[in-house]
PDB file of N, CA and C in Angstrom:
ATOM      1  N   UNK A   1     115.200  -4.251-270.282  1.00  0.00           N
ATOM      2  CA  UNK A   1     114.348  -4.284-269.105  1.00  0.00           C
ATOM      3  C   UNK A   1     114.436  -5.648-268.431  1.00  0.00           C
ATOM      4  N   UNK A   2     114.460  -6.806-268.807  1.00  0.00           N
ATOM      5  CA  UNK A   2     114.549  -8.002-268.486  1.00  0.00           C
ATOM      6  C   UNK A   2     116.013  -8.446-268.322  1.00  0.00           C
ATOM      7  N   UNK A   3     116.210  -9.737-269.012  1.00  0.00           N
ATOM      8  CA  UNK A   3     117.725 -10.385-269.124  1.00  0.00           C
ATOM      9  C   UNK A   3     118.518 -10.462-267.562  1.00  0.00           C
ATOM     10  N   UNK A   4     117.561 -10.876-266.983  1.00  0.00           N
ATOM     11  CA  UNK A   4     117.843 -11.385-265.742  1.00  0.00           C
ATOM     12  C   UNK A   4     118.391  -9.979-264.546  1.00  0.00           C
ATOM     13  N   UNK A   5     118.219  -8.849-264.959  1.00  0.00           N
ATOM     14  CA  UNK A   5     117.526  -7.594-263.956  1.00  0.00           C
ATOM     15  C   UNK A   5     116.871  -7.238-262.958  1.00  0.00           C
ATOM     16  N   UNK A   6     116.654  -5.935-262.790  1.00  0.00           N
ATOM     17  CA  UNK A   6     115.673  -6.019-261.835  1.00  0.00           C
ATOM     18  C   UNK A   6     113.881  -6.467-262.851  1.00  0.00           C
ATOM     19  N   UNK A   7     113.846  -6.227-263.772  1.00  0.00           N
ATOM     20  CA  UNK A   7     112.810  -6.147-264.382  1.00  0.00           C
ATOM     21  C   UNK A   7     111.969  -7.783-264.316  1.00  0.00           C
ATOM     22  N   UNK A   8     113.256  -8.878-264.983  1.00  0.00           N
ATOM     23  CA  UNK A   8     112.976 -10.410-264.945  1.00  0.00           C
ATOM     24  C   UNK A   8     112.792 -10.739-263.477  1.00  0.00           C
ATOM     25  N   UNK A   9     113.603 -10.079-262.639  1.00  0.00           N
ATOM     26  CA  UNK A   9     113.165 -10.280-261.128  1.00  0.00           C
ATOM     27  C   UNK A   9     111.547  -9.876-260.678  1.00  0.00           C
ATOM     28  N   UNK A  10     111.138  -8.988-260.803  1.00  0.00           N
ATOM     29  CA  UNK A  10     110.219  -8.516-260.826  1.00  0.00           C
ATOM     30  C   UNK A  10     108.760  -9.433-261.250  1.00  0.00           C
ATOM     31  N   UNK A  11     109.167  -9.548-262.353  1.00  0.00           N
ATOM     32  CA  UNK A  11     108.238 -10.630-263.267  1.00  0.00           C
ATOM     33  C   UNK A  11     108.095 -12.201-262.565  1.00  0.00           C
ATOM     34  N   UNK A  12     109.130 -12.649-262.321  1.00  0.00           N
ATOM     35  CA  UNK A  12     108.994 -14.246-261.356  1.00  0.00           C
ATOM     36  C   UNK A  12     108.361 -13.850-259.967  1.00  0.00           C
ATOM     37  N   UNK A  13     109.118 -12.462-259.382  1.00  0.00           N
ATOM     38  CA  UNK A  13     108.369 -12.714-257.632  1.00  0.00           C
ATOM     39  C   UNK A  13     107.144 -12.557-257.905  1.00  0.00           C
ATOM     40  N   UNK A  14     106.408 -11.655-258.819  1.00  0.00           N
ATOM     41  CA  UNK A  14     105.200 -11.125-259.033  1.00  0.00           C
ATOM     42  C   UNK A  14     104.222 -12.086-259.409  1.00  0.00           C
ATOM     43  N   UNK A  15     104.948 -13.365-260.315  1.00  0.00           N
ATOM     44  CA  UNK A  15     103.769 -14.746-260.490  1.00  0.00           C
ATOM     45  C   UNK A  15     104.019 -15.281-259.594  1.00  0.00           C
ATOM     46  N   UNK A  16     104.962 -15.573-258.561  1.00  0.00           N
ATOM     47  CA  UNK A  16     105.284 -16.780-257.229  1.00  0.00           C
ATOM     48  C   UNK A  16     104.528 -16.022-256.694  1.00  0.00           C
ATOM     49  N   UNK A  17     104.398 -14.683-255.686  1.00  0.00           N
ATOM     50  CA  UNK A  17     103.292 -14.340-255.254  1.00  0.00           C
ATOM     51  C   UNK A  17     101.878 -14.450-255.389  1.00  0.00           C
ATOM     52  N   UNK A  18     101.664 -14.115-256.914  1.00  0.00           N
ATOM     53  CA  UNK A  18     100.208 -14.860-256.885  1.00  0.00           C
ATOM     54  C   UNK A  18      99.860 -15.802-257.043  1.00  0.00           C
ATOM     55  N   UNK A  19     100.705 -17.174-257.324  1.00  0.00           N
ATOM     56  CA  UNK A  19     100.282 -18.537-257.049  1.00  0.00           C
ATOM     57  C   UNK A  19     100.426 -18.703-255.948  1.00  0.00           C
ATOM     58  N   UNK A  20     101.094 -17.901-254.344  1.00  0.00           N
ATOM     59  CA  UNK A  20     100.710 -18.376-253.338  1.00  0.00           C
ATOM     60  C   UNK A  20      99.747 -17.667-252.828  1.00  0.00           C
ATOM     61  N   UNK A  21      99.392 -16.523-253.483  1.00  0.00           N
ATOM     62  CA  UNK A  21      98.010 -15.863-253.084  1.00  0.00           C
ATOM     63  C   UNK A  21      96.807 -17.111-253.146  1.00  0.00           C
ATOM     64  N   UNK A  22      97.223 -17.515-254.630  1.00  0.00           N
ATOM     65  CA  UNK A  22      96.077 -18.502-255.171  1.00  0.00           C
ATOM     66  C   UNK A  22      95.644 -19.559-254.479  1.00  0.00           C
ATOM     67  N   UNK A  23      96.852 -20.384-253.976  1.00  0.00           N
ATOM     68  CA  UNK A  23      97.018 -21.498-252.849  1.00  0.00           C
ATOM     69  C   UNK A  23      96.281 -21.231-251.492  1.00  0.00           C
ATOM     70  N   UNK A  24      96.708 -20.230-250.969  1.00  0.00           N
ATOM     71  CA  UNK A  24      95.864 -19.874-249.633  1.00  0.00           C
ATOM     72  C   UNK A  24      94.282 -19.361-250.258  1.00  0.00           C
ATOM     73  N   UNK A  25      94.144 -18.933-250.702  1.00  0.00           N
ATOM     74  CA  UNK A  25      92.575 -18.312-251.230  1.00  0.00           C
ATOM     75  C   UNK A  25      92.041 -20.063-251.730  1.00  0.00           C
ATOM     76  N   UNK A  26      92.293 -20.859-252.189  1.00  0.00           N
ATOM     77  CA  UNK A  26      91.664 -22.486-252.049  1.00  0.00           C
ATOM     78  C   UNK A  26      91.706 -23.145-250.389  1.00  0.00           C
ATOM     79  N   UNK A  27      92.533 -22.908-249.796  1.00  0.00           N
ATOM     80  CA  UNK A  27      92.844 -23.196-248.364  1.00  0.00           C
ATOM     81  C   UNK A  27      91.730 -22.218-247.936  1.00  0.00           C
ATOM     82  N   UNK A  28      91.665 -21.117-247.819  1.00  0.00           N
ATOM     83  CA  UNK A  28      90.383 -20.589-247.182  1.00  0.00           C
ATOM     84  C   UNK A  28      89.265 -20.759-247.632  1.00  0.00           C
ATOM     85  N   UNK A  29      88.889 -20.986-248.677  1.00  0.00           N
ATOM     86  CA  UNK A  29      87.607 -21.988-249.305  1.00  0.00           C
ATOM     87  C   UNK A  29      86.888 -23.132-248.721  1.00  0.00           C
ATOM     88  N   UNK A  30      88.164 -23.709-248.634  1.00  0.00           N
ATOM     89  CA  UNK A  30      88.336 -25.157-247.910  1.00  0.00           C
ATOM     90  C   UNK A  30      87.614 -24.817-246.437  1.00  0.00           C
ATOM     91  N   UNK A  31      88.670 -24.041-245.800  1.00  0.00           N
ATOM     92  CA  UNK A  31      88.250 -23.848-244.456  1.00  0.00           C
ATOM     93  C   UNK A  31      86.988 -23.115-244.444  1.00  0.00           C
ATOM     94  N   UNK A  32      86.660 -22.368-244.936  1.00  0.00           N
ATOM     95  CA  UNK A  32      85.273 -21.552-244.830  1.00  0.00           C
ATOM     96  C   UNK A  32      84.471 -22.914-244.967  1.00  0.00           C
ATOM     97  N   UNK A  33      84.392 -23.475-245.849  1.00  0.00           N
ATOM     98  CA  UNK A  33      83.228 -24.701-246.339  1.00  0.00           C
ATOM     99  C   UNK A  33      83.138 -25.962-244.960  1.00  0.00           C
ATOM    100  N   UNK A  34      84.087 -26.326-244.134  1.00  0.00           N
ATOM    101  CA  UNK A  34      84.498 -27.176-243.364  1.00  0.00           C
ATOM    102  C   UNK A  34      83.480 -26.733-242.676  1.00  0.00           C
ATOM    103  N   UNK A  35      82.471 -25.730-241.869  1.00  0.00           N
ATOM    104  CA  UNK A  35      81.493 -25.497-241.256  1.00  0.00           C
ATOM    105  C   UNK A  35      80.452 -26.296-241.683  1.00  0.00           C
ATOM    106  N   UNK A  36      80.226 -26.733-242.816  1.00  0.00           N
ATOM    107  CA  UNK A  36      78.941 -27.551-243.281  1.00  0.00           C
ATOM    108  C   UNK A  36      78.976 -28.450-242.774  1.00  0.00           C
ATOM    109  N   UNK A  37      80.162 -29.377-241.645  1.00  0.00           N
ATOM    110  CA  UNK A  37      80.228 -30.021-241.306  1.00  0.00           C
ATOM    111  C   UNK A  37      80.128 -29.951-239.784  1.00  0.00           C
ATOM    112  N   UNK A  38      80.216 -28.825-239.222  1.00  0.00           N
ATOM    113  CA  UNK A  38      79.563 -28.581-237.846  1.00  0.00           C
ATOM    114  C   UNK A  38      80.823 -27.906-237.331  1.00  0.00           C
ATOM    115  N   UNK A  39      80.237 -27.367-236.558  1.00  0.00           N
ATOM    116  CA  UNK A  39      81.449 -26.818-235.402  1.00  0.00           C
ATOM    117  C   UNK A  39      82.618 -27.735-235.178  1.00  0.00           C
ATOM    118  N   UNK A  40      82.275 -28.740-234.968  1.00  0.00           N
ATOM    119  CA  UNK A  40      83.293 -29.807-234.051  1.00  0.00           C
ATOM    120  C   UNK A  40      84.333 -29.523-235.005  1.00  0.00           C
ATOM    121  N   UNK A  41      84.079 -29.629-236.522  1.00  0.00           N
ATOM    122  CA  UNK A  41      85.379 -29.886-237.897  1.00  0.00           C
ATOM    123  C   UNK A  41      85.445 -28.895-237.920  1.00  0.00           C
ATOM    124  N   UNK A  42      85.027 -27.544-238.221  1.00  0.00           N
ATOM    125  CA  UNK A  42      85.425 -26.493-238.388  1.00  0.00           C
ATOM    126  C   UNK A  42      85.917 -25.823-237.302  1.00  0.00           C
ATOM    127  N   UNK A  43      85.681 -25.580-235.696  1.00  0.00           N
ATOM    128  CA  UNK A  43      87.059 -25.455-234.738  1.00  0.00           C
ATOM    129  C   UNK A  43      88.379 -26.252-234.644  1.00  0.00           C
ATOM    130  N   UNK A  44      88.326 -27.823-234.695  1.00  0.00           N
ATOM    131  CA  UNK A  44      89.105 -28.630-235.193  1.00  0.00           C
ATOM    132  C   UNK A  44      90.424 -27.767-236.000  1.00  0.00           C
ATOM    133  N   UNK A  45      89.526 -27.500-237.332  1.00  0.00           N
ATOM    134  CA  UNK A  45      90.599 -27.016-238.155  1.00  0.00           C
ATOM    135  C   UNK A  45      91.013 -25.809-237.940  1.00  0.00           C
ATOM    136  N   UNK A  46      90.506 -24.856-237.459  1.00  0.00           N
ATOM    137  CA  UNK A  46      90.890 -23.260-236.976  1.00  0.00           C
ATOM    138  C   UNK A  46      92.080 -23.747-235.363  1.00  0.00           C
ATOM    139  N   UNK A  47      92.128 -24.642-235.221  1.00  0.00           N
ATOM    140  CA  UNK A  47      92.675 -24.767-234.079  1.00  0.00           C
ATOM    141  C   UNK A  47      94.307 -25.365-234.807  1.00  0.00           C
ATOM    142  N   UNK A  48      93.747 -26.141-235.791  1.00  0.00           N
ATOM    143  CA  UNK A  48      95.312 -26.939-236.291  1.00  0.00           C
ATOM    144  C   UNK A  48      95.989 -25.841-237.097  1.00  0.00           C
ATOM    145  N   UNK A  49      95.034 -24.341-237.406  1.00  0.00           N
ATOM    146  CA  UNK A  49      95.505 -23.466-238.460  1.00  0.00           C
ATOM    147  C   UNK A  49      96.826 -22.952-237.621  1.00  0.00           C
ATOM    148  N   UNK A  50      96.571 -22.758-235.975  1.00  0.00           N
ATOM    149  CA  UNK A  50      96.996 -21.984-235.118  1.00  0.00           C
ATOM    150  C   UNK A  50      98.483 -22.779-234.837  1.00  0.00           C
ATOM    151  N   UNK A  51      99.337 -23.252-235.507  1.00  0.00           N
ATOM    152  CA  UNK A  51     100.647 -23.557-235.657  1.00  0.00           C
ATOM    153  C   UNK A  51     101.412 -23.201-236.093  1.00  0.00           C
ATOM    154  N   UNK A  52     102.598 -23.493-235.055  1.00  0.00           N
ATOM    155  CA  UNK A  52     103.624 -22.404-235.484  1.00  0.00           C
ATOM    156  C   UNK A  52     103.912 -22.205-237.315  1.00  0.00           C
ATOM    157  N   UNK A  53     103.484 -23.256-238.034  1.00  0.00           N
ATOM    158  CA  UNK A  53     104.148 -23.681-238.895  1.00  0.00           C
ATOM    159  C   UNK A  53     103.361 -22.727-239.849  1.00  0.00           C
ATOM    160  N   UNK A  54     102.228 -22.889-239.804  1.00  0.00           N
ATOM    161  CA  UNK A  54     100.897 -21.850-240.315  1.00  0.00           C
ATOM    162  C   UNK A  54     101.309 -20.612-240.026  1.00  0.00           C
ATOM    163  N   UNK A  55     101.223 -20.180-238.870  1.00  0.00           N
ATOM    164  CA  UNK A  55     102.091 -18.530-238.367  1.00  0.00           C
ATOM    165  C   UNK A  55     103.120 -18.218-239.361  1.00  0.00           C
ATOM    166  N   UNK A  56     104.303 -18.893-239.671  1.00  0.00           N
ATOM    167  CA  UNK A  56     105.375 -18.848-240.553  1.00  0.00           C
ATOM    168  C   UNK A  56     104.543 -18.564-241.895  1.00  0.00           C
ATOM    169  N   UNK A  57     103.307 -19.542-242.412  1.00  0.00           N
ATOM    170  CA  UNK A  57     102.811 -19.407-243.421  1.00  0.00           C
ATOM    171  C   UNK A  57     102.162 -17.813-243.793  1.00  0.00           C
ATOM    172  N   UNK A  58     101.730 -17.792-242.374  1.00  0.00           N
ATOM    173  CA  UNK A  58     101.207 -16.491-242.909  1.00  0.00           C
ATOM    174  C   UNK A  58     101.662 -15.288-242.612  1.00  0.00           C
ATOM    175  N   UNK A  59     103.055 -15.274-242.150  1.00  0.00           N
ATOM    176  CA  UNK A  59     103.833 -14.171-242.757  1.00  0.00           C
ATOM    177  C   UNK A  59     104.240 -14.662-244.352  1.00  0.00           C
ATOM    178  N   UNK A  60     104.388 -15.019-245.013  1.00  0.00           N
ATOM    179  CA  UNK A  60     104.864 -15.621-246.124  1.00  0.00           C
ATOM    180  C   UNK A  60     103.718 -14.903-246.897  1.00  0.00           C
ATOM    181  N   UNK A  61     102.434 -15.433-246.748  1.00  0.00           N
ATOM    182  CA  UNK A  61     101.306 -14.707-247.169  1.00  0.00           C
ATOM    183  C   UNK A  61     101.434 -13.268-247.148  1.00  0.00           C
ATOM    184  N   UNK A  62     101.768 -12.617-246.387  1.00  0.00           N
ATOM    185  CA  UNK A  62     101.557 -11.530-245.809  1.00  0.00           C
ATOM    186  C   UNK A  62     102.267 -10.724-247.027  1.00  0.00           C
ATOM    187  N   UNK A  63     103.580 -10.975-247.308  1.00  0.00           N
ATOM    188  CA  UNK A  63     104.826 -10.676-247.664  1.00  0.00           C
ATOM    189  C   UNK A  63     104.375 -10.974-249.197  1.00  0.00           C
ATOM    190  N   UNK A  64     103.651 -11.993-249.927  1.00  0.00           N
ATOM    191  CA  UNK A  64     103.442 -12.473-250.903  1.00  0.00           C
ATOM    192  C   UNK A  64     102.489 -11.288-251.468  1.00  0.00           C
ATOM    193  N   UNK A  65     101.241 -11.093-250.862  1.00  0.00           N
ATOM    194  CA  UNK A  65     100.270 -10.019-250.786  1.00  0.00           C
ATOM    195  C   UNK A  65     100.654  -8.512-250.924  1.00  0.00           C
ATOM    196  N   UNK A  66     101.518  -8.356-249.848  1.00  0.00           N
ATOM    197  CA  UNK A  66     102.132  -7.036-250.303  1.00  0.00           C
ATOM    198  C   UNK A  66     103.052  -6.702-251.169  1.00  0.00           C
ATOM    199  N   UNK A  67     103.788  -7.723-251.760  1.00  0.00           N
ATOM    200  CA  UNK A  67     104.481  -7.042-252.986  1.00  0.00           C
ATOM    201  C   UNK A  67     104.290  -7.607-253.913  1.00  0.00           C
ATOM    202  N   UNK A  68     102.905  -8.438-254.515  1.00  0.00           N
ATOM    203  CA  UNK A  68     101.660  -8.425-255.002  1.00  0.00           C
ATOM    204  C   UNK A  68     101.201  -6.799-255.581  1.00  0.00           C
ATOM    205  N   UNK A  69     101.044  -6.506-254.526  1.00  0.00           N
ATOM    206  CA  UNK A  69     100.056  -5.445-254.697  1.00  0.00           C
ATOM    207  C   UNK A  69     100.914  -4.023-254.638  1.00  0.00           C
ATOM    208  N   UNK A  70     102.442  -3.978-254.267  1.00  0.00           N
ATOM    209  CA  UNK A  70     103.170  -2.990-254.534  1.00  0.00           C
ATOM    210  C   UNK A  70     103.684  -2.960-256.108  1.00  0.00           C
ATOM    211  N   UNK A  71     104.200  -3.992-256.425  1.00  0.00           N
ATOM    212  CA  UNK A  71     104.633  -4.487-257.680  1.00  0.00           C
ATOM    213  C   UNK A  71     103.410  -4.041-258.484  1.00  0.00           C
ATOM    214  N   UNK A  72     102.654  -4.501-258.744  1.00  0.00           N
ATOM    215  CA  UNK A  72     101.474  -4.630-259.301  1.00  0.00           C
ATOM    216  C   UNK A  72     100.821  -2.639-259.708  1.00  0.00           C
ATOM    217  N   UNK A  73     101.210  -1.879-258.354  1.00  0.00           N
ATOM    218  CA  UNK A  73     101.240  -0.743-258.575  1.00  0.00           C
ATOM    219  C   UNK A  73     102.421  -0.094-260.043  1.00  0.00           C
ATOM    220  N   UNK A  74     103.516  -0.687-259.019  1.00  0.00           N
ATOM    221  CA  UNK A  74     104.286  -0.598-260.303  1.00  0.00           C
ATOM    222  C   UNK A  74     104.210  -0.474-262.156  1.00  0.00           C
ATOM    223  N   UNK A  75     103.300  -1.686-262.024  1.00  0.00           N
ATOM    224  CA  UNK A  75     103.274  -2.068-263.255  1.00  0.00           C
ATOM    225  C   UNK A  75     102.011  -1.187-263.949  1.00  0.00           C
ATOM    226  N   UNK A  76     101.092  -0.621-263.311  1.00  0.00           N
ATOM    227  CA  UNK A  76     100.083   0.202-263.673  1.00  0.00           C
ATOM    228  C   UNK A  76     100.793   1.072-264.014  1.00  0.00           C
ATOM    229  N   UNK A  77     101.507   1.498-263.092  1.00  0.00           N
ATOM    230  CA  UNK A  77     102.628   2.797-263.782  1.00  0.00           C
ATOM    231  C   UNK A  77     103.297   2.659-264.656  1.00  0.00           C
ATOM    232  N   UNK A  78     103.959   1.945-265.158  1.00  0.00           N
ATOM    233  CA  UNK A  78     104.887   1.416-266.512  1.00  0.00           C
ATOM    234  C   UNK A  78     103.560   1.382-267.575  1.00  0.00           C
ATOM    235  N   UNK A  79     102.323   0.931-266.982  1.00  0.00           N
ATOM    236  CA  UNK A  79     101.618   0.902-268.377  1.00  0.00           C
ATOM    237  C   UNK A  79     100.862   1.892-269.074  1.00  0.00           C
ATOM    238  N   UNK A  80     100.542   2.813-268.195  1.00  0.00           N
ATOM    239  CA  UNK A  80      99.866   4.280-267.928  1.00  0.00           C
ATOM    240  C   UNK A  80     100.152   5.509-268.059  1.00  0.00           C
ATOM    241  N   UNK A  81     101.850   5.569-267.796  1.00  0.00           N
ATOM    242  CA  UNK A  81     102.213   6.734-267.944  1.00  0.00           C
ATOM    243  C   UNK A  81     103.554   6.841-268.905  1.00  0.00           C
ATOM    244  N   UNK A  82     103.884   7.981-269.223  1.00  0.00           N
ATOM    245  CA  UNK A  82     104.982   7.930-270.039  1.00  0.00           C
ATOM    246  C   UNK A  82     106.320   7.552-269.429  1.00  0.00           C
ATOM    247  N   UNK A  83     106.576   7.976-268.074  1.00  0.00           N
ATOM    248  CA  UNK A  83     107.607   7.671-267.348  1.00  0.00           C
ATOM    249  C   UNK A  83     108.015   6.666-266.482  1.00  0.00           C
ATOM    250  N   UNK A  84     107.003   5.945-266.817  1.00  0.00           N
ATOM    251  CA  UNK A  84     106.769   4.075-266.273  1.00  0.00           C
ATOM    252  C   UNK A  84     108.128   3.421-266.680  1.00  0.00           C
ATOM    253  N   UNK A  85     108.532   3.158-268.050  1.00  0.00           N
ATOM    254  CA  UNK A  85     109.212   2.130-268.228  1.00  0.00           C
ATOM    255  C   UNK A  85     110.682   2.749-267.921  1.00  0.00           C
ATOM    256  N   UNK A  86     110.519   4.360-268.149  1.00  0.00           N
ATOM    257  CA  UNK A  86     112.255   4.779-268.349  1.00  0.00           C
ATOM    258  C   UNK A  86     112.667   4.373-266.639  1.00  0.00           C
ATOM    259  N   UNK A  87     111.834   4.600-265.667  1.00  0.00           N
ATOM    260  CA  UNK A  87     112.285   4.567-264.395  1.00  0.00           C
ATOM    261  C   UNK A  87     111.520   2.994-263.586  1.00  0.00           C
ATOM    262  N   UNK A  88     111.213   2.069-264.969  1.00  0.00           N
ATOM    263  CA  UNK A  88     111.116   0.868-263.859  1.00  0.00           C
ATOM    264  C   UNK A  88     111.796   0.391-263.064  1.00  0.00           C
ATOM    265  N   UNK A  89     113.410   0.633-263.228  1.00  0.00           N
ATOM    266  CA  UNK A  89     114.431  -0.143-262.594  1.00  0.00           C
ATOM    267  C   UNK A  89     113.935   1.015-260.915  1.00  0.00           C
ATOM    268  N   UNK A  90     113.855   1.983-261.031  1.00  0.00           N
ATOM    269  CA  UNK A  90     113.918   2.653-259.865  1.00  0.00           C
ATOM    270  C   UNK A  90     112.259   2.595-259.035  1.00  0.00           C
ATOM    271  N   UNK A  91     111.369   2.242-259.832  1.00  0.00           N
ATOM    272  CA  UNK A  91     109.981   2.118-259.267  1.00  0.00           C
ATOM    273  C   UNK A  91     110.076   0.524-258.772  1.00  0.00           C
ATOM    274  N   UNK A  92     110.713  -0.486-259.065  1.00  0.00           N
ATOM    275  CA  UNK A  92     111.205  -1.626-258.694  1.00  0.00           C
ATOM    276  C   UNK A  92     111.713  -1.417-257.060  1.00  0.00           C
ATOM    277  N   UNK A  93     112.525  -0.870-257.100  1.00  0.00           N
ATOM    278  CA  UNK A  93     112.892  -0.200-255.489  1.00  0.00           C
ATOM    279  C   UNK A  93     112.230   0.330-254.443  1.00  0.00           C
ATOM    280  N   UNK A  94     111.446   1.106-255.307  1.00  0.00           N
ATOM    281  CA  UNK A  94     110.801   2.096-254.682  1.00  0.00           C
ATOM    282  C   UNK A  94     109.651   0.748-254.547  1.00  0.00           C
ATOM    283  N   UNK A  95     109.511  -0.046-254.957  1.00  0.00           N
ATOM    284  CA  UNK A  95     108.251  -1.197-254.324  1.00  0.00           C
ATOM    285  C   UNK A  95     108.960  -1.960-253.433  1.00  0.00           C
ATOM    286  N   UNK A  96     110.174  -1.782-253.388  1.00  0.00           N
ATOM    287  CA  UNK A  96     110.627  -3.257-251.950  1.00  0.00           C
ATOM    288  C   UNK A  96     110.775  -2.190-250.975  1.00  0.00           C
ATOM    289  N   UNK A  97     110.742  -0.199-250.997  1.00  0.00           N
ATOM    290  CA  UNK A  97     110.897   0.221-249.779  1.00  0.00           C
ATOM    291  C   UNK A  97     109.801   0.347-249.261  1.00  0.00           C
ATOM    292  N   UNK A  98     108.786   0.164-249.981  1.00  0.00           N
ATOM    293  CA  UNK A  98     107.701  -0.122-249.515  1.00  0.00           C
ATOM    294  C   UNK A  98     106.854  -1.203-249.051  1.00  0.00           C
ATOM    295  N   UNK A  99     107.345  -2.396-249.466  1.00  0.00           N
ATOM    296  CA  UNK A  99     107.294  -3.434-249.015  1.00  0.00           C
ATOM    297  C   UNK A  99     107.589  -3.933-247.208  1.00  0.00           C
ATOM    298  N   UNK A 100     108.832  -3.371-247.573  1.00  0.00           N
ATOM    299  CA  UNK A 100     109.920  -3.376-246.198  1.00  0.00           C
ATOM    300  C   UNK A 100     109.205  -2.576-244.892  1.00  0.00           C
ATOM    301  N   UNK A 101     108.437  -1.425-245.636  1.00  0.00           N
ATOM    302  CA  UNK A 101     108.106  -0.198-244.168  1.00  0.00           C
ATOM    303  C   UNK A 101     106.847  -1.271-244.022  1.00  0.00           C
ATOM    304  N   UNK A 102     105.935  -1.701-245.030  1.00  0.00           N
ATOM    305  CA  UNK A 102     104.330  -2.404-244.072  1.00  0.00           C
ATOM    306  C   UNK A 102     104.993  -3.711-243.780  1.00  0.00           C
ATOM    307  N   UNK A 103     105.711  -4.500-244.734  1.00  0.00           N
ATOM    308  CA  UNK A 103     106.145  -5.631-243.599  1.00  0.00           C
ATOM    309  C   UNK A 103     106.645  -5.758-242.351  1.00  0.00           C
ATOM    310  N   UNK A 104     107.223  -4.616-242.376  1.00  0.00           N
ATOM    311  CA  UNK A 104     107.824  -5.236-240.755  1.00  0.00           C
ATOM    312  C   UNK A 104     106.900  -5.215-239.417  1.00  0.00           C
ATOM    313  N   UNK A 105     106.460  -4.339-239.516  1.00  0.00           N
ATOM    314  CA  UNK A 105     104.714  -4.445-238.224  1.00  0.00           C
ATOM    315  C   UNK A 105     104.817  -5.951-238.169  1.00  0.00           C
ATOM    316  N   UNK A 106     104.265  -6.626-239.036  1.00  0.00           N
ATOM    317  CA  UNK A 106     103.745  -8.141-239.259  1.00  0.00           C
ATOM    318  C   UNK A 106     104.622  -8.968-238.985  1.00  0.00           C
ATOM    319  N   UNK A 107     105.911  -8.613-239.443  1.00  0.00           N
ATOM    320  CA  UNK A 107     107.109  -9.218-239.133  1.00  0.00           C
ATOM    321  C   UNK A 107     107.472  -9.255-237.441  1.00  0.00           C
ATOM    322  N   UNK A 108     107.081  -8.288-237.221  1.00  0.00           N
ATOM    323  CA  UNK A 108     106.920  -7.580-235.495  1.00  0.00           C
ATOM    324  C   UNK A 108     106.763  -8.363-234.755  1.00  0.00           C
ATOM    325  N   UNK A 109     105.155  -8.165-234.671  1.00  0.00           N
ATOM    326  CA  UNK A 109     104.337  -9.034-234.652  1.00  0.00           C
ATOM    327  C   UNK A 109     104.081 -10.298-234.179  1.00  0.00           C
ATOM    328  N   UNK A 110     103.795 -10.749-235.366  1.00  0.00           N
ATOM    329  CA  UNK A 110     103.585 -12.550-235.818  1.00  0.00           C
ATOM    330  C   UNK A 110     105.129 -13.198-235.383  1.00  0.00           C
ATOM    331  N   UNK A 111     106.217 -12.232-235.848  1.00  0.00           N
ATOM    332  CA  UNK A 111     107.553 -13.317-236.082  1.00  0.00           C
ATOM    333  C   UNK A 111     107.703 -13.371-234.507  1.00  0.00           C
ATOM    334  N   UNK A 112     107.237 -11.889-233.565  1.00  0.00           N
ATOM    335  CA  UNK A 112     107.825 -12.267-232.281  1.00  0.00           C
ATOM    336  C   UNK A 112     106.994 -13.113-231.149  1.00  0.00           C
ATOM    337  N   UNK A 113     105.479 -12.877-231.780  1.00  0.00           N
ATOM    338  CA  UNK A 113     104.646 -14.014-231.503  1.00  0.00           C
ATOM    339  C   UNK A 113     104.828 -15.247-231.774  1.00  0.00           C
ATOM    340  N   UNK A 114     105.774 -15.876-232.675  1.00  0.00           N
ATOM    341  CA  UNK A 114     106.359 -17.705-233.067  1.00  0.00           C
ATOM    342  C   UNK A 114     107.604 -17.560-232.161  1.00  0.00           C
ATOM    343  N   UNK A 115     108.467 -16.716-232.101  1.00  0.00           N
ATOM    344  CA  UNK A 115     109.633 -17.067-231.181  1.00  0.00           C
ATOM    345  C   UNK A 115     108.967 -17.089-229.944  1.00  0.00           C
ATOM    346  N   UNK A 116     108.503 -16.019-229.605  1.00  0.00           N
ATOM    347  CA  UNK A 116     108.044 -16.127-227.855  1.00  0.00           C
ATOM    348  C   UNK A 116     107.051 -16.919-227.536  1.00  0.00           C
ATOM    349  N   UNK A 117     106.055 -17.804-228.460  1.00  0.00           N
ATOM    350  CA  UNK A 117     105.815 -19.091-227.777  1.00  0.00           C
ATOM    351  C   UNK A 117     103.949 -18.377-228.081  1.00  0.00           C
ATOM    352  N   UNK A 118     103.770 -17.398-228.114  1.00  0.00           N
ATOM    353  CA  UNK A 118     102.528 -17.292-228.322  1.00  0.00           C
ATOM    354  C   UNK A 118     101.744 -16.674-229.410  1.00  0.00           C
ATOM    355  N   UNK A 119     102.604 -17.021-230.608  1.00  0.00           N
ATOM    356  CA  UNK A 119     101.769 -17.597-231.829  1.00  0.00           C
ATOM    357  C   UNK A 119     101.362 -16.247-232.378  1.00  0.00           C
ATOM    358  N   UNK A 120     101.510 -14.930-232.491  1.00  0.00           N
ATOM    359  CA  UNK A 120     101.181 -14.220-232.820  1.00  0.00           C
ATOM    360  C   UNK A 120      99.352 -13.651-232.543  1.00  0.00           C
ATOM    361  N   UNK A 121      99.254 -14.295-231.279  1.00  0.00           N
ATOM    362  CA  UNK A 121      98.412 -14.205-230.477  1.00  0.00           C
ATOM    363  C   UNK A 121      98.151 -12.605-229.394  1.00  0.00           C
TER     364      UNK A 121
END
């Protein structure tokens, strides 16, 4: 199942995803809490969020989240049912075609909102 497969693949995107789940969920902490400090800091920072560079971030997020949570299906299935592990290599797939059909909206989107100048706005 592993030995550098789809399976070991599986296993690394699935923790890099949720340590950048983890990263942004402290970043929105952050930013939620920045209100205790008044409007002025907390538009401030909702305004510096609104960069291109952030936009990029949060397709990244986006992408991190959903195959997070496709993968993650996956793995309920490998643990739950009898036919989990014989067909992980193919439920592995079957999570990036699913990945692929909700990402791209966002990809749509957001990516044509950073090229065309208005931010996914």
């Amino acid at each position: 199942m592993y030995r550098g497969r789809e399976g070991q693949w599986a296993f690394y995107l699935h923790r890099i995803a949720g340590l950048g789940i983890l990263v942004f969920l402290m970043l929105h902490v952050a930013n939620i809490s920045s209100a205790m400090w008044g409007p002025e800091v907390s538009n401030a920072l909702m305004k510096f969020y609104h960069q291109p560079v952030f936009q990029v971030g949060l397709l990244v997020l986006i992408a991190g989240v959903l195959y997070h949570g496709f993968n993650g299906l996956r793995i309920i299935l490998m643990d739950f049912t009898s036919f989990g592990v014989r067909y992980q290599k193919e439920l592995w797939y079957a999570a990036w075609v699913l990945f692929v059909v909700f990402y791209l909206p966002f990809l749509v989107k957001i990516g044509g909102g950073i090229l065309g100048g208005g931010h996914g706005d």
